[in-house]
PDB file of N, CA and C in Angstrom:
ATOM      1  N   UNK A   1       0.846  -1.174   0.000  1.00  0.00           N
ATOM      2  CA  UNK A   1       0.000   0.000   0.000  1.00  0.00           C
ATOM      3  C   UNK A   1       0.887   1.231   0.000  1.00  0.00           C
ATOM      4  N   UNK A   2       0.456   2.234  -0.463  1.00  0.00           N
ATOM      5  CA  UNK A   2       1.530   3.375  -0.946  1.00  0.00           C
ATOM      6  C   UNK A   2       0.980   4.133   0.314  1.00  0.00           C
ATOM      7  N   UNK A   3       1.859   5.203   0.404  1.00  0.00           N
ATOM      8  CA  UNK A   3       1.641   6.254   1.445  1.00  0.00           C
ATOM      9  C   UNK A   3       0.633   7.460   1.068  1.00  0.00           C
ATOM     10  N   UNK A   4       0.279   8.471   1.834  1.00  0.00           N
ATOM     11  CA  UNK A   4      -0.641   8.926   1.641  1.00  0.00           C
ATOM     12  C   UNK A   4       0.180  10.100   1.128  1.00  0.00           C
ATOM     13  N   UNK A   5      -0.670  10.860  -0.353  1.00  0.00           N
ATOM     14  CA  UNK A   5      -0.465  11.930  -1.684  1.00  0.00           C
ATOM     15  C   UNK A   5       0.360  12.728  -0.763  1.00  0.00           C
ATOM     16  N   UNK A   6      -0.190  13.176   0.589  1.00  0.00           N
ATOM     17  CA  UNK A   6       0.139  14.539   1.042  1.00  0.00           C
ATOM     18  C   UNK A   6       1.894  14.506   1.229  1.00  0.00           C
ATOM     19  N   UNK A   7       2.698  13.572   0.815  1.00  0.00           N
ATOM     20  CA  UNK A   7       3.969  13.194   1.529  1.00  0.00           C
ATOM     21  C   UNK A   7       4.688  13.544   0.064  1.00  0.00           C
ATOM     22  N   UNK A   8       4.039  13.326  -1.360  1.00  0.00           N
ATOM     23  CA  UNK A   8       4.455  13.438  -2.528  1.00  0.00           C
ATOM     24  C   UNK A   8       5.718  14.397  -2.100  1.00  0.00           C
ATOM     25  N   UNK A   9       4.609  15.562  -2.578  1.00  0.00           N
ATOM     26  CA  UNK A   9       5.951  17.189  -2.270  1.00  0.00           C
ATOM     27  C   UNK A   9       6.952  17.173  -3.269  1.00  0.00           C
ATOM     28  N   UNK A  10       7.845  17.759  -2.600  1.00  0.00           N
ATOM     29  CA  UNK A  10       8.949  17.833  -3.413  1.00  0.00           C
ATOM     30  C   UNK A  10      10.057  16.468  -3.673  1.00  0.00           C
ATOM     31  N   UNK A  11       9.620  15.596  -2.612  1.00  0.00           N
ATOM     32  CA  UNK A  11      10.762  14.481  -2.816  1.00  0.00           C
ATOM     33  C   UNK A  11      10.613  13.570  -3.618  1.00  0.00           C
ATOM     34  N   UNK A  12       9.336  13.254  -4.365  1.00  0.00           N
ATOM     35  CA  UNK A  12       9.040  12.082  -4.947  1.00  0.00           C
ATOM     36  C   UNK A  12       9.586  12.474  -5.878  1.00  0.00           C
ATOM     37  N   UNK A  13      10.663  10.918  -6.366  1.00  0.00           N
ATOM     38  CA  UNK A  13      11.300  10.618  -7.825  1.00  0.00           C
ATOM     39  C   UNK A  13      10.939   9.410  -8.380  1.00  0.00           C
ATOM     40  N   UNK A  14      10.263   8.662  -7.633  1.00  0.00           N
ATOM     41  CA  UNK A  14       9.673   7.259  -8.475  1.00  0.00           C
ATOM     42  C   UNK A  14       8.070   6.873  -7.455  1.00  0.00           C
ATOM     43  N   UNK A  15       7.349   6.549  -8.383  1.00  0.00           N
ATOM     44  CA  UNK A  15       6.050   5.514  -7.397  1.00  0.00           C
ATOM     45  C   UNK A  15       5.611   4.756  -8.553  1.00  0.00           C
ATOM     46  N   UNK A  16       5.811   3.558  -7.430  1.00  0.00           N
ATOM     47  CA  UNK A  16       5.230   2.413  -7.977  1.00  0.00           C
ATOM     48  C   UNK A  16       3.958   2.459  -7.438  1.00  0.00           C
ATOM     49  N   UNK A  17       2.626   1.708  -8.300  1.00  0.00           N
ATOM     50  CA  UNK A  17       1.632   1.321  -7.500  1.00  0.00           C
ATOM     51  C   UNK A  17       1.260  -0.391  -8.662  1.00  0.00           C
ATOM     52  N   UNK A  18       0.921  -1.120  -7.192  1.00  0.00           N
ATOM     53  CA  UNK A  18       0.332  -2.633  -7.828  1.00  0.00           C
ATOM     54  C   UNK A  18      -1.095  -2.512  -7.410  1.00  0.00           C
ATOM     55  N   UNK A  19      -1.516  -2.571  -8.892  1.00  0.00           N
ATOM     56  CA  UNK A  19      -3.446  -2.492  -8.369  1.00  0.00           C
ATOM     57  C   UNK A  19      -4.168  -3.619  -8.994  1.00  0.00           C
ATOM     58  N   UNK A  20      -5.025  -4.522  -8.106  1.00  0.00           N
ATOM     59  CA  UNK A  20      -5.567  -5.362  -8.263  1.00  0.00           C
ATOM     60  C   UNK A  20      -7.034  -4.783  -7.661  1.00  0.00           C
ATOM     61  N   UNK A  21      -7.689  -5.277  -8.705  1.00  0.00           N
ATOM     62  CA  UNK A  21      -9.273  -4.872  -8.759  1.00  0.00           C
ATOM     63  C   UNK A  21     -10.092  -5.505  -7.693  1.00  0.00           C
ATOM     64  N   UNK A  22     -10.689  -4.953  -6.567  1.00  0.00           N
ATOM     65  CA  UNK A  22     -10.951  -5.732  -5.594  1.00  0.00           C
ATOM     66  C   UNK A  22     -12.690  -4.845  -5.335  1.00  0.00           C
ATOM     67  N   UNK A  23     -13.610  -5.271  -5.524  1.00  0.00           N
ATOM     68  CA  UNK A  23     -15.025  -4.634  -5.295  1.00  0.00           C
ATOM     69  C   UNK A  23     -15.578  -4.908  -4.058  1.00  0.00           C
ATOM     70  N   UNK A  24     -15.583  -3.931  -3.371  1.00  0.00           N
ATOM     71  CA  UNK A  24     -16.039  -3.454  -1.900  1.00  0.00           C
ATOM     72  C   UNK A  24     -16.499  -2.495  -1.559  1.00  0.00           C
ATOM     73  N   UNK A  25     -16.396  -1.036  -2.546  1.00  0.00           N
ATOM     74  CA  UNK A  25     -17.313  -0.216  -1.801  1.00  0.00           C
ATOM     75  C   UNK A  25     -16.163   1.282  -1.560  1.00  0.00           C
ATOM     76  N   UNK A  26     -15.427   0.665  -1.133  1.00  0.00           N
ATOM     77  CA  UNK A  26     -14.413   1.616  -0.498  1.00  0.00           C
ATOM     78  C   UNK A  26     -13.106   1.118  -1.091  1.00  0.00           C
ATOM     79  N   UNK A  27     -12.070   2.191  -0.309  1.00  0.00           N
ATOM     80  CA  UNK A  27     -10.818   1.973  -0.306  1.00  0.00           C
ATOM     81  C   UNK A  27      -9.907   3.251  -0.195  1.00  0.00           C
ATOM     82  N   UNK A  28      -8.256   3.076  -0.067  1.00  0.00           N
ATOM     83  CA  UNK A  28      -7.830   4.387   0.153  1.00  0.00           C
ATOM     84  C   UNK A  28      -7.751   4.923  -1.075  1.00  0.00           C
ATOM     85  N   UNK A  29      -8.188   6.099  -0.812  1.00  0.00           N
ATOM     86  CA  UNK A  29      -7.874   7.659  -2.214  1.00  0.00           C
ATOM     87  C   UNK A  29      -6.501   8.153  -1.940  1.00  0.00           C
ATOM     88  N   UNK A  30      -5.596   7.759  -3.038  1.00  0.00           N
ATOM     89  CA  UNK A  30      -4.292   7.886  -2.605  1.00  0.00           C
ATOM     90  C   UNK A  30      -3.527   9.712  -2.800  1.00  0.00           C
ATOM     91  N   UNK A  31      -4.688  10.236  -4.047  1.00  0.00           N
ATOM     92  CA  UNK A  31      -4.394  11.688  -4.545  1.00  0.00           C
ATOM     93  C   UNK A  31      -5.364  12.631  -3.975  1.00  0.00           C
ATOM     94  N   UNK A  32      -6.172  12.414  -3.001  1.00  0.00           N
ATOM     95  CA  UNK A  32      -7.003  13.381  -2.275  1.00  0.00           C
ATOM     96  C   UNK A  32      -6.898  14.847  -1.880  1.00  0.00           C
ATOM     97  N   UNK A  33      -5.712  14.008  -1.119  1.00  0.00           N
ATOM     98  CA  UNK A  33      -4.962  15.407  -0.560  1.00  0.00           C
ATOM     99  C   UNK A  33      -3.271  16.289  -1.026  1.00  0.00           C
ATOM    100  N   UNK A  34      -3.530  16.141  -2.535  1.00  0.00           N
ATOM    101  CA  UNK A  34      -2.673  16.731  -3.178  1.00  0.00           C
ATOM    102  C   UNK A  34      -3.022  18.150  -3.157  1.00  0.00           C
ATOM    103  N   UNK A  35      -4.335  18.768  -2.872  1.00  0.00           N
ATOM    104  CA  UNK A  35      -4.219  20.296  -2.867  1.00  0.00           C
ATOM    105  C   UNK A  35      -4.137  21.141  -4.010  1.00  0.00           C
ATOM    106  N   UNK A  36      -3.414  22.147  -3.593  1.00  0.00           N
ATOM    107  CA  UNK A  36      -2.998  22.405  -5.549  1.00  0.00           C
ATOM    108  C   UNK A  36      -1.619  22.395  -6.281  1.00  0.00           C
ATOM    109  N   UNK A  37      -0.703  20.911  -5.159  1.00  0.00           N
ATOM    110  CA  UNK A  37       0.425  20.826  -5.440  1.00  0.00           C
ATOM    111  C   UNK A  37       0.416  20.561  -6.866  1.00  0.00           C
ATOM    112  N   UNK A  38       1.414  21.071  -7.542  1.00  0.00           N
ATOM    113  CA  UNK A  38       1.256  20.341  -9.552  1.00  0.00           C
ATOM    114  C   UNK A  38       2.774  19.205  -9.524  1.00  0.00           C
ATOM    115  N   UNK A  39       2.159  17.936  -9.482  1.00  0.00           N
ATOM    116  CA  UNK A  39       3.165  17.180  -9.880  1.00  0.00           C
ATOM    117  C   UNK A  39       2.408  16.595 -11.300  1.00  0.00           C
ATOM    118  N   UNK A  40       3.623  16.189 -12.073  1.00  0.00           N
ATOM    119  CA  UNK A  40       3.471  15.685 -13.362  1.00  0.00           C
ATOM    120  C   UNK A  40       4.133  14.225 -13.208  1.00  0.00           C
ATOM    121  N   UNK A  41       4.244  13.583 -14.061  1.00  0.00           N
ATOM    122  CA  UNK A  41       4.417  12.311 -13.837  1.00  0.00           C
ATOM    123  C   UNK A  41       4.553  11.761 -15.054  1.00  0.00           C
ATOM    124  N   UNK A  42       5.696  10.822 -15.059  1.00  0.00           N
ATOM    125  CA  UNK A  42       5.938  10.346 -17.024  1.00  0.00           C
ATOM    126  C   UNK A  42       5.858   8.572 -16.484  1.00  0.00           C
ATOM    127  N   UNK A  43       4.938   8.050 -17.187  1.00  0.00           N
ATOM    128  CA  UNK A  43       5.156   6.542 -17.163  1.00  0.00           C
ATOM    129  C   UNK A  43       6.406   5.686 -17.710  1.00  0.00           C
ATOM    130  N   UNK A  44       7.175   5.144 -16.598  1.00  0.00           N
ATOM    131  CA  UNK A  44       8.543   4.266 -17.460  1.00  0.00           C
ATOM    132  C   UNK A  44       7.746   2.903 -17.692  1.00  0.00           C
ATOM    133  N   UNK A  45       6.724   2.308 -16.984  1.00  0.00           N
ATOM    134  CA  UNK A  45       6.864   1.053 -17.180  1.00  0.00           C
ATOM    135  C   UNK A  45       5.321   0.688 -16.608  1.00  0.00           C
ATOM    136  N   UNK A  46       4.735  -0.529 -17.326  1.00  0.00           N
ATOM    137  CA  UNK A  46       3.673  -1.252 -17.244  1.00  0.00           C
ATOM    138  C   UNK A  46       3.628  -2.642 -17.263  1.00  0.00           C
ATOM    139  N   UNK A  47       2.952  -3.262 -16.142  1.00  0.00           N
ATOM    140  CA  UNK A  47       3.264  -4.678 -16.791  1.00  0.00           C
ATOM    141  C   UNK A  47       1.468  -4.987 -15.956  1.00  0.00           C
ATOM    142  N   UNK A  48       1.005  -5.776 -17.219  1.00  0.00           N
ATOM    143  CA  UNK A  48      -0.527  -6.298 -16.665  1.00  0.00           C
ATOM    144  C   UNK A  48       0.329  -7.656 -16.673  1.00  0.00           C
ATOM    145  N   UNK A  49      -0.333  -8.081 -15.976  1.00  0.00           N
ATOM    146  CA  UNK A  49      -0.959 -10.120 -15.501  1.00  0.00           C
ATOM    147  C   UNK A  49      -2.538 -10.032 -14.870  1.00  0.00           C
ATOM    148  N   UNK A  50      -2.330 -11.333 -15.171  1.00  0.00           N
ATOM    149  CA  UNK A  50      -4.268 -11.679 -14.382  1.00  0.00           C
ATOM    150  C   UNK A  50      -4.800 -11.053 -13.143  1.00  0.00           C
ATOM    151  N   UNK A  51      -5.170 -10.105 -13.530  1.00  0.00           N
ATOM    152  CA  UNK A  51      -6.175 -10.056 -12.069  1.00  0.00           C
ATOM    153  C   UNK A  51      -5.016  -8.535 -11.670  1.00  0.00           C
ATOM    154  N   UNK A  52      -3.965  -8.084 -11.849  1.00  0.00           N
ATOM    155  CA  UNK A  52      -2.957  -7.055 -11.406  1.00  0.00           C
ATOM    156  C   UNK A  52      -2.300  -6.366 -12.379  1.00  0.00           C
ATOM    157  N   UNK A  53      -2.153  -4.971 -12.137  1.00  0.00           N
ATOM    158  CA  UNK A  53      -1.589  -4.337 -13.084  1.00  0.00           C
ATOM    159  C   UNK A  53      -0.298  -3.466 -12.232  1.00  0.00           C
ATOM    160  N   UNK A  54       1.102  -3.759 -12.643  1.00  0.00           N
ATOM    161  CA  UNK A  54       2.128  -2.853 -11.606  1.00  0.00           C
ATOM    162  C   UNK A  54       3.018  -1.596 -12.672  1.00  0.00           C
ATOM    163  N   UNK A  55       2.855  -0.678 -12.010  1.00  0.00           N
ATOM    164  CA  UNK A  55       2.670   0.281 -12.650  1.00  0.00           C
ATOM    165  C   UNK A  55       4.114   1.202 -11.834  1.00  0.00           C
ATOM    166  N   UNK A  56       4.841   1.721 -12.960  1.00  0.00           N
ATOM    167  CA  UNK A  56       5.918   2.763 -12.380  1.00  0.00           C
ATOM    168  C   UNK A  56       5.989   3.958 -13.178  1.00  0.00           C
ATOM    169  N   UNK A  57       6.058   5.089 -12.372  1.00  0.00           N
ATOM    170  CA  UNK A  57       6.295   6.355 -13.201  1.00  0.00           C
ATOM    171  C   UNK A  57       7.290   6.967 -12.506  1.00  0.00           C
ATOM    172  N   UNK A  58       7.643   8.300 -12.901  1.00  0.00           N
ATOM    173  CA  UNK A  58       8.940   8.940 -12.147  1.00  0.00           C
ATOM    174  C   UNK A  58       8.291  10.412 -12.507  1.00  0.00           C
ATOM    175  N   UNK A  59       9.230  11.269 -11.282  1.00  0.00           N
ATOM    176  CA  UNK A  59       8.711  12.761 -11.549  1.00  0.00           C
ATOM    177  C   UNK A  59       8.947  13.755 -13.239  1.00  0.00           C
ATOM    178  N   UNK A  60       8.347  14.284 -13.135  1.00  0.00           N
ATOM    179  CA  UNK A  60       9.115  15.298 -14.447  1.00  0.00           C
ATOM    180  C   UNK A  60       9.360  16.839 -13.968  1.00  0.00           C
ATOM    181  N   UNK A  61      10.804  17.119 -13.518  1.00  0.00           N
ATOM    182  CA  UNK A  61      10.889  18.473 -13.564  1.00  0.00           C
ATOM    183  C   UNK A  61      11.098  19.579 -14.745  1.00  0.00           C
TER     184      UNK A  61
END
């Protein structure tokens, strides 16, 4: 589970997230509390399999 948006800031240089589709109703909102920070974000890499998709991007200054 990733940490919560508000920590992004200035330090983030890579996030991974592994998301598997799970129907319940809920769950954590990971970009909520981004505010009106502007991060951009360039995708390096994708990989689907069954049932999961893991996902990496890196910042863009």
């Amino acid at each position: 589970m990733a940490g919560p948006a508000v920590e992004l800031g200035g330090g983030l240089v890579k996030l991974e997230l592994h998301v598997v589709a799970v129907v319940r109703g809920d769950g954590t909102r990971l970009f909520d509390n981004l505010r009106d920070a502007e991060v951009r974000l360039e995708q390096v890499r994708a990989v689907e399999a069954p049932g999961v998709a893991h996902l990496e991007d890196r910042t863009v200054r």
